[in-house]
Protein backbone atom coordinates (compact mmCIF):
# COMPACT_ATOMS: atom_id res chain seq x y z
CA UNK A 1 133.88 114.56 111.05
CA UNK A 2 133.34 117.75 109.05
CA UNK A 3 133.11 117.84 105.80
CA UNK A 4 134.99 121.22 103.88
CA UNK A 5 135.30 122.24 100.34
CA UNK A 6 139.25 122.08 99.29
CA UNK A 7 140.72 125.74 98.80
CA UNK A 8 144.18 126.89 97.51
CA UNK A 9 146.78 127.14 100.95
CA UNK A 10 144.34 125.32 103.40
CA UNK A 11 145.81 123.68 106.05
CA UNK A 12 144.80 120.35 106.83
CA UNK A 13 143.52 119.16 109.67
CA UNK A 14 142.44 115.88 111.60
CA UNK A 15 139.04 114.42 111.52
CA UNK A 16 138.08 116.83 107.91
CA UNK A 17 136.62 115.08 105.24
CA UNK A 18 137.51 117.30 101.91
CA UNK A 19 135.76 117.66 98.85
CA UNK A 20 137.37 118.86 95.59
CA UNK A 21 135.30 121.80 93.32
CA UNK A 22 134.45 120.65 89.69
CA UNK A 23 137.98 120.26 87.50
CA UNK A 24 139.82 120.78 89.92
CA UNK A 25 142.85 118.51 91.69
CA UNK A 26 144.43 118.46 94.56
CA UNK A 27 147.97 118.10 95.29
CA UNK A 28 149.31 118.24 99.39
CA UNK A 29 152.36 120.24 100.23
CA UNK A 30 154.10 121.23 103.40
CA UNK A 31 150.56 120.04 105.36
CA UNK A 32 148.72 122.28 102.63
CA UNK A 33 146.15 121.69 100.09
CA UNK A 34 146.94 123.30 96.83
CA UNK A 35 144.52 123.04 93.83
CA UNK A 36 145.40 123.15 90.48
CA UNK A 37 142.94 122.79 87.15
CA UNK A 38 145.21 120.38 85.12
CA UNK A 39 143.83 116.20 84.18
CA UNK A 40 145.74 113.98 86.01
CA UNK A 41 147.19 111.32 84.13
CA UNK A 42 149.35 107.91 84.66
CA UNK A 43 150.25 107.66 88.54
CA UNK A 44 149.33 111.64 89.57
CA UNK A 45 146.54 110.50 92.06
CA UNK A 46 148.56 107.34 93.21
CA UNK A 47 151.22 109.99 94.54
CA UNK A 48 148.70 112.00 95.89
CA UNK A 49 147.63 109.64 97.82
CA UNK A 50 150.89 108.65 99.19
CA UNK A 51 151.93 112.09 100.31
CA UNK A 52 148.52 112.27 102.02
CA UNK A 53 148.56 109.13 104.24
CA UNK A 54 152.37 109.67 104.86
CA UNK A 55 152.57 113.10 105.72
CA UNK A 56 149.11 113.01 107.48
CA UNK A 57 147.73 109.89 108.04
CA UNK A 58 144.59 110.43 105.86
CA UNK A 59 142.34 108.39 103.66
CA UNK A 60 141.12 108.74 100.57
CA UNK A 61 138.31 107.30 98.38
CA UNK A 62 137.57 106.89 95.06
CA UNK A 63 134.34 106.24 93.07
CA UNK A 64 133.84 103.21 90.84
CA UNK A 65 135.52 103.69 87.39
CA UNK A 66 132.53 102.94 85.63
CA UNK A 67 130.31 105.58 87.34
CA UNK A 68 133.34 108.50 87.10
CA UNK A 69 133.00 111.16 84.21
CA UNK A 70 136.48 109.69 82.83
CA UNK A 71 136.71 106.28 83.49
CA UNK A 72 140.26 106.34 83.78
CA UNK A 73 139.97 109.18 86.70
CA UNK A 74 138.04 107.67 89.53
C-alpha cells in the first residue's frame, strides 16, 4: 500500500494509506478528501468514519487516548 499525505479535493483511491498534516481534519465527500482546520468534538470522527467504510470500504485507526495530544481526540 502507499502511503499519501491528505490534500484538499483528493480523490481516494484503493490500497492508499492517508496521513492527515498537523491540525488538520478530514472529512470525505462525494469520494473526496476535504480538510478543514476546526477540533472535532462529540461524534465528528465517529461519522467520519462511517462515511469512509460505507462509501469506500476503508479503515481507519486511531492511536491510544493516552498517548494522543488531546486525550479526548485519538
Amino acid at each position: 500500500m502507499q502511503v499519501v499525505e491528505a490534500k484538499n479535493d483528493l480523490q481516494l483511491s484503493a490500497n492508499q494509506i492517508y496521513t492527515l498534516p498537523a491540525s488538520k481534519l478530514m472529512e470525505v465527500r462525494n469520494g473526496k478528501l476535504h480538510l478543514i482546520t476546526r477540533p472535532a468534538v462529540g461524534s465528528d470522527g465517529a461519522e467520519g468514519i462511517k462515511v469512509l467504510k460505507e462509501e469506500c470500504g476503508g479503515t481507519t485507526m486511531a492511536q491510544k487516548p493516552s498517548t494522543a495530544q488531546v486525550e479526548s481526540m485519538p
